[in-house]
PDB file of N, CA and C in Angstrom:
ATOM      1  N   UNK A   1     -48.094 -18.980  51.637  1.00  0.00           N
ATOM      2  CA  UNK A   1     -49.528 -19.183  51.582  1.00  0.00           C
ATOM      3  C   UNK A   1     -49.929 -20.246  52.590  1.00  0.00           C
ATOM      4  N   UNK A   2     -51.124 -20.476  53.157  1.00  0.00           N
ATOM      5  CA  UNK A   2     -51.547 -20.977  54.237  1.00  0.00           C
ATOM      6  C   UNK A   2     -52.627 -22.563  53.287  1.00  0.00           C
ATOM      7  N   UNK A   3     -51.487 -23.186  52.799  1.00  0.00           N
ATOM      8  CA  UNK A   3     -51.605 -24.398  52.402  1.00  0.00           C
ATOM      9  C   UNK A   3     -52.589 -25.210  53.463  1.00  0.00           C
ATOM     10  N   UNK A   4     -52.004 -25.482  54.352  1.00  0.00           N
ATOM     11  CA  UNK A   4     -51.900 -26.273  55.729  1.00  0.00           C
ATOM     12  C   UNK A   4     -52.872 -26.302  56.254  1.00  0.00           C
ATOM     13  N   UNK A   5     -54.124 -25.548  56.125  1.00  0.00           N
ATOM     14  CA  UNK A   5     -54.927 -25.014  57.149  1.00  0.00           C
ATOM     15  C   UNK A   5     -55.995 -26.262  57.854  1.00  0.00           C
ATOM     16  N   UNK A   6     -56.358 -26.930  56.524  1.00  0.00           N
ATOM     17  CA  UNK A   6     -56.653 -28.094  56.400  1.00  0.00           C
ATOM     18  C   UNK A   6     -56.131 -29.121  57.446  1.00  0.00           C
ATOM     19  N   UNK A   7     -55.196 -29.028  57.081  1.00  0.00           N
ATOM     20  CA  UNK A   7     -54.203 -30.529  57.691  1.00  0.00           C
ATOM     21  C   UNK A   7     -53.671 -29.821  59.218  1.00  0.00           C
ATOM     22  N   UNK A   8     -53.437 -28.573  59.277  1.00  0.00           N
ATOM     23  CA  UNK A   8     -53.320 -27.981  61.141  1.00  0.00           C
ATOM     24  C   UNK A   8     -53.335 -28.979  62.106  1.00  0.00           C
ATOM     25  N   UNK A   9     -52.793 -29.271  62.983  1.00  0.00           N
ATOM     26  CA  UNK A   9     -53.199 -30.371  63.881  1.00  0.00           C
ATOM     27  C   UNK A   9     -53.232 -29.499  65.403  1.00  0.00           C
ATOM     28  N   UNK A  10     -53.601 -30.103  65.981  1.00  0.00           N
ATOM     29  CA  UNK A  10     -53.253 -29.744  67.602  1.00  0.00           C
ATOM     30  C   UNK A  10     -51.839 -30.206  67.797  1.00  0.00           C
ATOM     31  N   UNK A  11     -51.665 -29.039  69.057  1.00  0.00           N
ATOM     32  CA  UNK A  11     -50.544 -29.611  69.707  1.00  0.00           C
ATOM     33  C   UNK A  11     -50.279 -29.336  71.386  1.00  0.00           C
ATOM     34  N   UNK A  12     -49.230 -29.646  71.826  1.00  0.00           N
ATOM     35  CA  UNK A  12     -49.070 -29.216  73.390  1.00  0.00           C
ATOM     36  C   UNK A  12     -49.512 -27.984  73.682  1.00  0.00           C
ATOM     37  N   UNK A  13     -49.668 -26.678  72.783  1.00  0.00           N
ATOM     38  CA  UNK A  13     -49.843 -25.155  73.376  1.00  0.00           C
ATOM     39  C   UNK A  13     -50.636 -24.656  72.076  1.00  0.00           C
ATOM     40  N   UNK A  14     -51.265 -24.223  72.115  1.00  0.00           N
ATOM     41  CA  UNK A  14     -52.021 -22.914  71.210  1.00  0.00           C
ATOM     42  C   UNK A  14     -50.911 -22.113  70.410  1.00  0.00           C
ATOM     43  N   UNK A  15     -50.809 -22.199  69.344  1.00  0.00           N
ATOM     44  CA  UNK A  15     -50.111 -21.519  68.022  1.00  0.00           C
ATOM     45  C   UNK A  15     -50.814 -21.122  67.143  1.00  0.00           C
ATOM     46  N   UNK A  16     -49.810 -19.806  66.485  1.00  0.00           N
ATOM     47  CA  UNK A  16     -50.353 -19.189  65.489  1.00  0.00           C
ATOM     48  C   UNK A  16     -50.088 -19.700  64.336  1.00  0.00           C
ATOM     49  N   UNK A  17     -50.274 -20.020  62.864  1.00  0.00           N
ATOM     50  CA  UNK A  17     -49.441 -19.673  61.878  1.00  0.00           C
ATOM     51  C   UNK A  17     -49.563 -19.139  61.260  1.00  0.00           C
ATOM     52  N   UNK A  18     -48.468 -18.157  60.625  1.00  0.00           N
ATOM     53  CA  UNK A  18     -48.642 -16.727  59.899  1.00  0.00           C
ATOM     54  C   UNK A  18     -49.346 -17.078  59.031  1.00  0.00           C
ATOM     55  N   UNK A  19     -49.939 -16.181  57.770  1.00  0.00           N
ATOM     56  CA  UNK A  19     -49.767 -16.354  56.872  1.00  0.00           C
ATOM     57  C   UNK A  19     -48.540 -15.361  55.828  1.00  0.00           C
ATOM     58  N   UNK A  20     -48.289 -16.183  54.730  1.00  0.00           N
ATOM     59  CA  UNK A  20     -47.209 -15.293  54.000  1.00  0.00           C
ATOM     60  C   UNK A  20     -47.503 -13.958  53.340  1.00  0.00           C
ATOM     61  N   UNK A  21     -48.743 -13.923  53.165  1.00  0.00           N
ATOM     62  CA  UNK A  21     -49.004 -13.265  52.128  1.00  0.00           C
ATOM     63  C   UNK A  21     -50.221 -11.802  52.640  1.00  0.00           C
ATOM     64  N   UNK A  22     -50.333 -12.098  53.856  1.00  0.00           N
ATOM     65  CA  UNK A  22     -51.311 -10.907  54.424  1.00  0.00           C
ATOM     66  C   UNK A  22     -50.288 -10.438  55.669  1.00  0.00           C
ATOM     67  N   UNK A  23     -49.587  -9.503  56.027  1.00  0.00           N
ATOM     68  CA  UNK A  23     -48.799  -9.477  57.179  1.00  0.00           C
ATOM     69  C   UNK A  23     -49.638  -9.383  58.213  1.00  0.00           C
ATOM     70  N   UNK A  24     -49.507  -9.904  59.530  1.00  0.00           N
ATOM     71  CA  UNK A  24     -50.259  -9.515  60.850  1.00  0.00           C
ATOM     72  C   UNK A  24     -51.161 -10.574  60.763  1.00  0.00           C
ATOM     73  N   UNK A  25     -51.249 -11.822  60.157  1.00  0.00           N
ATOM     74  CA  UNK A  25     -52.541 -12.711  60.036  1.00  0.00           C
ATOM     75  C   UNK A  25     -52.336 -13.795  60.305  1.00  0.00           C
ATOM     76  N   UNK A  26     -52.968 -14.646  60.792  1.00  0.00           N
ATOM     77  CA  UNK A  26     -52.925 -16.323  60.956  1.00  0.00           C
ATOM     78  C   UNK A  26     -53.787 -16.726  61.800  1.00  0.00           C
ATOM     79  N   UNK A  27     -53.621 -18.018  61.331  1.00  0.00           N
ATOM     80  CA  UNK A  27     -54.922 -18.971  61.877  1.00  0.00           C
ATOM     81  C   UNK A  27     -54.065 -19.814  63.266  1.00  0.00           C
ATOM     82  N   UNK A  28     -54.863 -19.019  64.390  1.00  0.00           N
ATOM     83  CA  UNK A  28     -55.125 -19.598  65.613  1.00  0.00           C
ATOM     84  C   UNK A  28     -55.364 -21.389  65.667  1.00  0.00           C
ATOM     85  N   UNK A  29     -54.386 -22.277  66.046  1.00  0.00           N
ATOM     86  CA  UNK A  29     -54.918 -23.450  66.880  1.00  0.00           C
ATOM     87  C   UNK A  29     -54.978 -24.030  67.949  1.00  0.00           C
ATOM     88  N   UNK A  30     -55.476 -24.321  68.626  1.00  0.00           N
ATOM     89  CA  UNK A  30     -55.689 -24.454  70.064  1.00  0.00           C
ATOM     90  C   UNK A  30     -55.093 -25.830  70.465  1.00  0.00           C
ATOM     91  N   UNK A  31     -54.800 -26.038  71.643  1.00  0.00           N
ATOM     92  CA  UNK A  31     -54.412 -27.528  72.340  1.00  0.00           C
ATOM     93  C   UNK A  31     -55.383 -28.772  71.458  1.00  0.00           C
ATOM     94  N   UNK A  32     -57.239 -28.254  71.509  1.00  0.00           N
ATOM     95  CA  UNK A  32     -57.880 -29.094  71.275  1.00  0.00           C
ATOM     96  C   UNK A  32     -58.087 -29.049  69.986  1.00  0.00           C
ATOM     97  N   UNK A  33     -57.627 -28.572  69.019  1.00  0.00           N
ATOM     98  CA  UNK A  33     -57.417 -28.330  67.555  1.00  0.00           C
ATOM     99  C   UNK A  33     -58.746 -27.643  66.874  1.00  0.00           C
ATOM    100  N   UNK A  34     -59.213 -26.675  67.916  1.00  0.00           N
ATOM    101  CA  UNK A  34     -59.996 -25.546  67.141  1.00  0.00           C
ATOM    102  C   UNK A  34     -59.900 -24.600  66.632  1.00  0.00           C
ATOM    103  N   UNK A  35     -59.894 -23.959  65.132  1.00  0.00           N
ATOM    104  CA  UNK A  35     -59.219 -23.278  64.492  1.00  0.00           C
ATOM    105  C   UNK A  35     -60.024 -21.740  64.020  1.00  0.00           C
ATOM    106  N   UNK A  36     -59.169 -20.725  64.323  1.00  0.00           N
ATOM    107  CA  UNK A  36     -59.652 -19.555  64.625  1.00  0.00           C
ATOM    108  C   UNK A  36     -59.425 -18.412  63.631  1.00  0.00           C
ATOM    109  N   UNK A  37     -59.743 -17.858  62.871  1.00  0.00           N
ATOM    110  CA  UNK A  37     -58.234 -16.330  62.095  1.00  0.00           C
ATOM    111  C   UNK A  37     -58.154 -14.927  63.338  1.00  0.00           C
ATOM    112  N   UNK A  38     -56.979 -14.945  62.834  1.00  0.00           N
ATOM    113  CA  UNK A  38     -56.758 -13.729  64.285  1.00  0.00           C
ATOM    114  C   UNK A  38     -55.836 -12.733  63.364  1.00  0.00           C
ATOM    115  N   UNK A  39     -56.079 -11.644  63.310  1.00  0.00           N
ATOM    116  CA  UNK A  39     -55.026 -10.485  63.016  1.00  0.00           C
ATOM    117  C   UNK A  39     -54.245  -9.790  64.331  1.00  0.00           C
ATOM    118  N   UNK A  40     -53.247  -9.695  64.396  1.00  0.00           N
ATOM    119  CA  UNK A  40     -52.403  -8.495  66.008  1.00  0.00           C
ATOM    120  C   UNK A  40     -51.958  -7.639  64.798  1.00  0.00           C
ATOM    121  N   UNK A  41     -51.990  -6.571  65.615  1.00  0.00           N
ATOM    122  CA  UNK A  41     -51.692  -5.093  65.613  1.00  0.00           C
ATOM    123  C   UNK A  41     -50.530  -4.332  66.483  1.00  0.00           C
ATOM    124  N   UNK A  42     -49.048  -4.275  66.538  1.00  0.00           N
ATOM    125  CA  UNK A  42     -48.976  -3.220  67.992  1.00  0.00           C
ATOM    126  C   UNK A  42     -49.309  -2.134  68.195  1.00  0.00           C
ATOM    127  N   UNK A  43     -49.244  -1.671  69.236  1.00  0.00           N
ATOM    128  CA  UNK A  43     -49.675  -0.713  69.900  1.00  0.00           C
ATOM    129  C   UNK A  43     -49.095   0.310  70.262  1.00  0.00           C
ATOM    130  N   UNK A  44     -47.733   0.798  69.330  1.00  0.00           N
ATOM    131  CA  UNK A  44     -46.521   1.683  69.281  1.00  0.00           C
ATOM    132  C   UNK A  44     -46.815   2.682  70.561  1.00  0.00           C
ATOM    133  N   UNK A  45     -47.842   3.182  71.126  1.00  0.00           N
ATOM    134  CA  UNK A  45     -48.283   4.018  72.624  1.00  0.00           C
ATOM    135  C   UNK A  45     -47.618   2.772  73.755  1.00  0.00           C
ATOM    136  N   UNK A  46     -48.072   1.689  73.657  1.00  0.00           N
ATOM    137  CA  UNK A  46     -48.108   0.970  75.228  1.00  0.00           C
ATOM    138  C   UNK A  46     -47.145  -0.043  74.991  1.00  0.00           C
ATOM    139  N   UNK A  47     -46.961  -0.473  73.844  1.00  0.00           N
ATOM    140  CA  UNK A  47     -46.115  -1.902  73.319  1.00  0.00           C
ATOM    141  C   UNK A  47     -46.940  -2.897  73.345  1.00  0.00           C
ATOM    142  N   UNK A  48     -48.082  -2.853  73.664  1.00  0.00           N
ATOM    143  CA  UNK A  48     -48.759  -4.087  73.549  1.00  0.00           C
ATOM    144  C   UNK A  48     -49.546  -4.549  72.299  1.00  0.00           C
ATOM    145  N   UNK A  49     -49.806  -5.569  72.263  1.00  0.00           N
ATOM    146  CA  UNK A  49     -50.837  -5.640  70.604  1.00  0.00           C
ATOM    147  C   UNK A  49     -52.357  -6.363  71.166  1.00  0.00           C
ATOM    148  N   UNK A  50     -52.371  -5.380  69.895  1.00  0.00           N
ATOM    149  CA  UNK A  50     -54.213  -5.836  69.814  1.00  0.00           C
ATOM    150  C   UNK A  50     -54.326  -6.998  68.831  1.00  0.00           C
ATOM    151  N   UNK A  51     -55.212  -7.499  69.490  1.00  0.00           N
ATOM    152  CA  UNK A  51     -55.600  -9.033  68.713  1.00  0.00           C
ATOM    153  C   UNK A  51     -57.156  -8.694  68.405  1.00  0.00           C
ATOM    154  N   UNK A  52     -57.576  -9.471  67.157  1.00  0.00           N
ATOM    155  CA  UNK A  52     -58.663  -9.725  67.103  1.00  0.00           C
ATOM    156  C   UNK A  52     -59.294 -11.042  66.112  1.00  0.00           C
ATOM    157  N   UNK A  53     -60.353 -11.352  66.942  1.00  0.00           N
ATOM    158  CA  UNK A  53     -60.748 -12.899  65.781  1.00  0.00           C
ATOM    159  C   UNK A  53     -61.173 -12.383  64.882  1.00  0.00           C
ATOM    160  N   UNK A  54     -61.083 -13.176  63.450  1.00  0.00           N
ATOM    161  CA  UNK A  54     -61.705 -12.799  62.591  1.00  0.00           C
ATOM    162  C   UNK A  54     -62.903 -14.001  62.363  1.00  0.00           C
ATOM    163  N   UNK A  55     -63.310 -14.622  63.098  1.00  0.00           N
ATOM    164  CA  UNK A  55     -63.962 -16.209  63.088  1.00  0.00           C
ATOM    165  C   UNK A  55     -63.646 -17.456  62.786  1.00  0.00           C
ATOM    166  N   UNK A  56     -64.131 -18.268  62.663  1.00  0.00           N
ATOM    167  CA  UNK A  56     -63.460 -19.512  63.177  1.00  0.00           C
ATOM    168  C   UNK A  56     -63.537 -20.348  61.666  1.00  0.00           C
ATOM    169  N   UNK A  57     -62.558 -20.977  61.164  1.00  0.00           N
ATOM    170  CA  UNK A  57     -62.432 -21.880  60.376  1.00  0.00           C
ATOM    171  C   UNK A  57     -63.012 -23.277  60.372  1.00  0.00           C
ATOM    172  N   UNK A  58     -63.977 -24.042  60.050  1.00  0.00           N
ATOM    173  CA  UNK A  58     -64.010 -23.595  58.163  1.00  0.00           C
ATOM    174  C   UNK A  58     -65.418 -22.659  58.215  1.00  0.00           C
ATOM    175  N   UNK A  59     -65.841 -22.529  59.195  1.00  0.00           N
ATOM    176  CA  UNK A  59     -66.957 -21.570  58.796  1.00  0.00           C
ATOM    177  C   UNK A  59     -66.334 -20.196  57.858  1.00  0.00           C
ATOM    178  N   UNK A  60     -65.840 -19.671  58.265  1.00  0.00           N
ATOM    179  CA  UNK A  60     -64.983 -18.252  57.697  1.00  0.00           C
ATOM    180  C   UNK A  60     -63.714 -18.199  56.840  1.00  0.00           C
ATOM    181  N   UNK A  61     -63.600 -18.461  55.566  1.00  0.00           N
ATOM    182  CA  UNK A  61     -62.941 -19.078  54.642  1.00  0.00           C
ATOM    183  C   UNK A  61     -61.663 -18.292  54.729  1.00  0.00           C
ATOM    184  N   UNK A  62     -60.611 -19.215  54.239  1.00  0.00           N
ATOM    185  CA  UNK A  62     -59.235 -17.935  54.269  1.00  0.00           C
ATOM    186  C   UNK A  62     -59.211 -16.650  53.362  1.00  0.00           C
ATOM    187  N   UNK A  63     -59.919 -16.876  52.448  1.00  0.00           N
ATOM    188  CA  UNK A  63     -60.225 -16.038  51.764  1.00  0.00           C
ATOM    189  C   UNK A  63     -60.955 -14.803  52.280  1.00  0.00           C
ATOM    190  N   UNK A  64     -62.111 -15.092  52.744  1.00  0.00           N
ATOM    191  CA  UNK A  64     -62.787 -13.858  53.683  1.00  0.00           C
ATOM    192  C   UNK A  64     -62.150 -12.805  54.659  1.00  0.00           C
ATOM    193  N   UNK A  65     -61.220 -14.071  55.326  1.00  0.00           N
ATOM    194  CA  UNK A  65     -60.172 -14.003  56.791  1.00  0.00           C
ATOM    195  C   UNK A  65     -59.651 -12.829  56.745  1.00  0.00           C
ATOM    196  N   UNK A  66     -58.883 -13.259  55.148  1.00  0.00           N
ATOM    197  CA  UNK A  66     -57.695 -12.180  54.689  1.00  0.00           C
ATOM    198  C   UNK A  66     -58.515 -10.919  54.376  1.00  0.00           C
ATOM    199  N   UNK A  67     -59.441 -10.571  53.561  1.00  0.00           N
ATOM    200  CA  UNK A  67     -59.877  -9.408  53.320  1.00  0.00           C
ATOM    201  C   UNK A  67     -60.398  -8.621  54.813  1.00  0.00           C
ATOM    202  N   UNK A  68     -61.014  -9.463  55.909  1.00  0.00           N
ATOM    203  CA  UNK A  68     -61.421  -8.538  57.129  1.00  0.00           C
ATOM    204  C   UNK A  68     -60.314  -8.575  58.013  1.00  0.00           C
ATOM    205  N   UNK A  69     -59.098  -9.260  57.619  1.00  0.00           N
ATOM    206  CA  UNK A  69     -57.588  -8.703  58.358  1.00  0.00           C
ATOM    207  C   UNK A  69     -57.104  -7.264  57.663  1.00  0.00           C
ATOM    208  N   UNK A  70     -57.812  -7.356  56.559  1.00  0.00           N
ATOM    209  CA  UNK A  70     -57.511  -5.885  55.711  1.00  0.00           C
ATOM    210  C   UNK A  70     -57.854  -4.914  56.356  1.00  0.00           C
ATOM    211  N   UNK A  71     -59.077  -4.975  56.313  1.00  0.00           N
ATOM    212  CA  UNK A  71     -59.779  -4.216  56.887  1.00  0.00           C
ATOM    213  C   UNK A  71     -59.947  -3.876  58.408  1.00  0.00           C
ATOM    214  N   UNK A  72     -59.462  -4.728  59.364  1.00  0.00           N
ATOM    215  CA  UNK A  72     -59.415  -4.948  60.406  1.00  0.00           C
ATOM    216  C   UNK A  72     -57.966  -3.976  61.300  1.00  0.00           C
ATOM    217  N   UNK A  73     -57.278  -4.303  60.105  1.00  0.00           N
ATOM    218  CA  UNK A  73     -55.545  -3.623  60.555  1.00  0.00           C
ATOM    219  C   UNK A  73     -55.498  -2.215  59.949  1.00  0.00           C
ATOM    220  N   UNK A  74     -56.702  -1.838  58.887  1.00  0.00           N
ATOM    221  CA  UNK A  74     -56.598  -0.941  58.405  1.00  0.00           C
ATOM    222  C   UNK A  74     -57.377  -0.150  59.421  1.00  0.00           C
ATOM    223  N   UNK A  75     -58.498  -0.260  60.156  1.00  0.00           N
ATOM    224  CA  UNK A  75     -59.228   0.434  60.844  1.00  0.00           C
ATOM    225  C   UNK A  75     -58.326   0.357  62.248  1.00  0.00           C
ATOM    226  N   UNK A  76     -57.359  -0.131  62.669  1.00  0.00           N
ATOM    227  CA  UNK A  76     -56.988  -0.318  63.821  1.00  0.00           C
ATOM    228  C   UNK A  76     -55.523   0.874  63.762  1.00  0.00           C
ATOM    229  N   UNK A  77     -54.742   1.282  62.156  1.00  0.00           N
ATOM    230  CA  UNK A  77     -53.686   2.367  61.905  1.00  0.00           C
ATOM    231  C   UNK A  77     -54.556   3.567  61.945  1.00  0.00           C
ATOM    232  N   UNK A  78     -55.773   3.537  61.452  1.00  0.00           N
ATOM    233  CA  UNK A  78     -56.262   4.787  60.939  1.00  0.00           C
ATOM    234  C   UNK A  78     -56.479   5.354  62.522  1.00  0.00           C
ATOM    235  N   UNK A  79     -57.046   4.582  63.631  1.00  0.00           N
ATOM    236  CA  UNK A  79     -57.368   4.894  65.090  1.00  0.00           C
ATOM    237  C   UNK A  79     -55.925   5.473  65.455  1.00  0.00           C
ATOM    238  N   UNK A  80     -54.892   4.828  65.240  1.00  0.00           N
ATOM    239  CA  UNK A  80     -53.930   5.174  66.035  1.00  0.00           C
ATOM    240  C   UNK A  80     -53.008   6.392  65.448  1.00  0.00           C
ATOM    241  N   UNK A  81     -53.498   6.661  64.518  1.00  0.00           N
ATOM    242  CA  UNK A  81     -53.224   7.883  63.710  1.00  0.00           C
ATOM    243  C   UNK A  81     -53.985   8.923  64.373  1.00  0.00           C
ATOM    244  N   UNK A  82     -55.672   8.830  64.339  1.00  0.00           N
ATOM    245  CA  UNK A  82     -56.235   9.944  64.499  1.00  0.00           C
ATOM    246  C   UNK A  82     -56.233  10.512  65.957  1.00  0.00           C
TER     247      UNK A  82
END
């Protein structure tokens, strides 16, 4: 679970950290310690992954995060299906 989110700090490079409990999810932090939710996706056609923000913390609660990573990864299999 994404205890931490709070306490996140900056550091030398932009990192993700997962979360445990939604696969494909975590909160983006930047050098300057601005904090983001991002879901990736791959892209089993090209190998590449799709990223997308889900908005920026604390405006956009982890709680929210996780349900439009749901929804977000769910609309992104159903594309690569159809």
């Amino acid at each position: 679970m994404m205890c931490g989110v709070r306490n996140a700090k900056a550091g030398p490079k932009q990192r993700i950290l997962w979360d445990s409990i939604q696969p494909n999810f975590g909160l983006q932090v930047s050098e300057k310690g601005a904090k983001s939710w991002y879901c990736v996706a791959p892209n089993r056609g090209t190998g590449k992954q799709t990223r997308v923000c889900l908005g920026r913390y604390p405006a956009t609660s982890l709680a929210d995060a996780r349900k439009a990573a749901g929804a977000a990864l769910g609309a992104m299999e159903s594309r690569r299906e159809g």
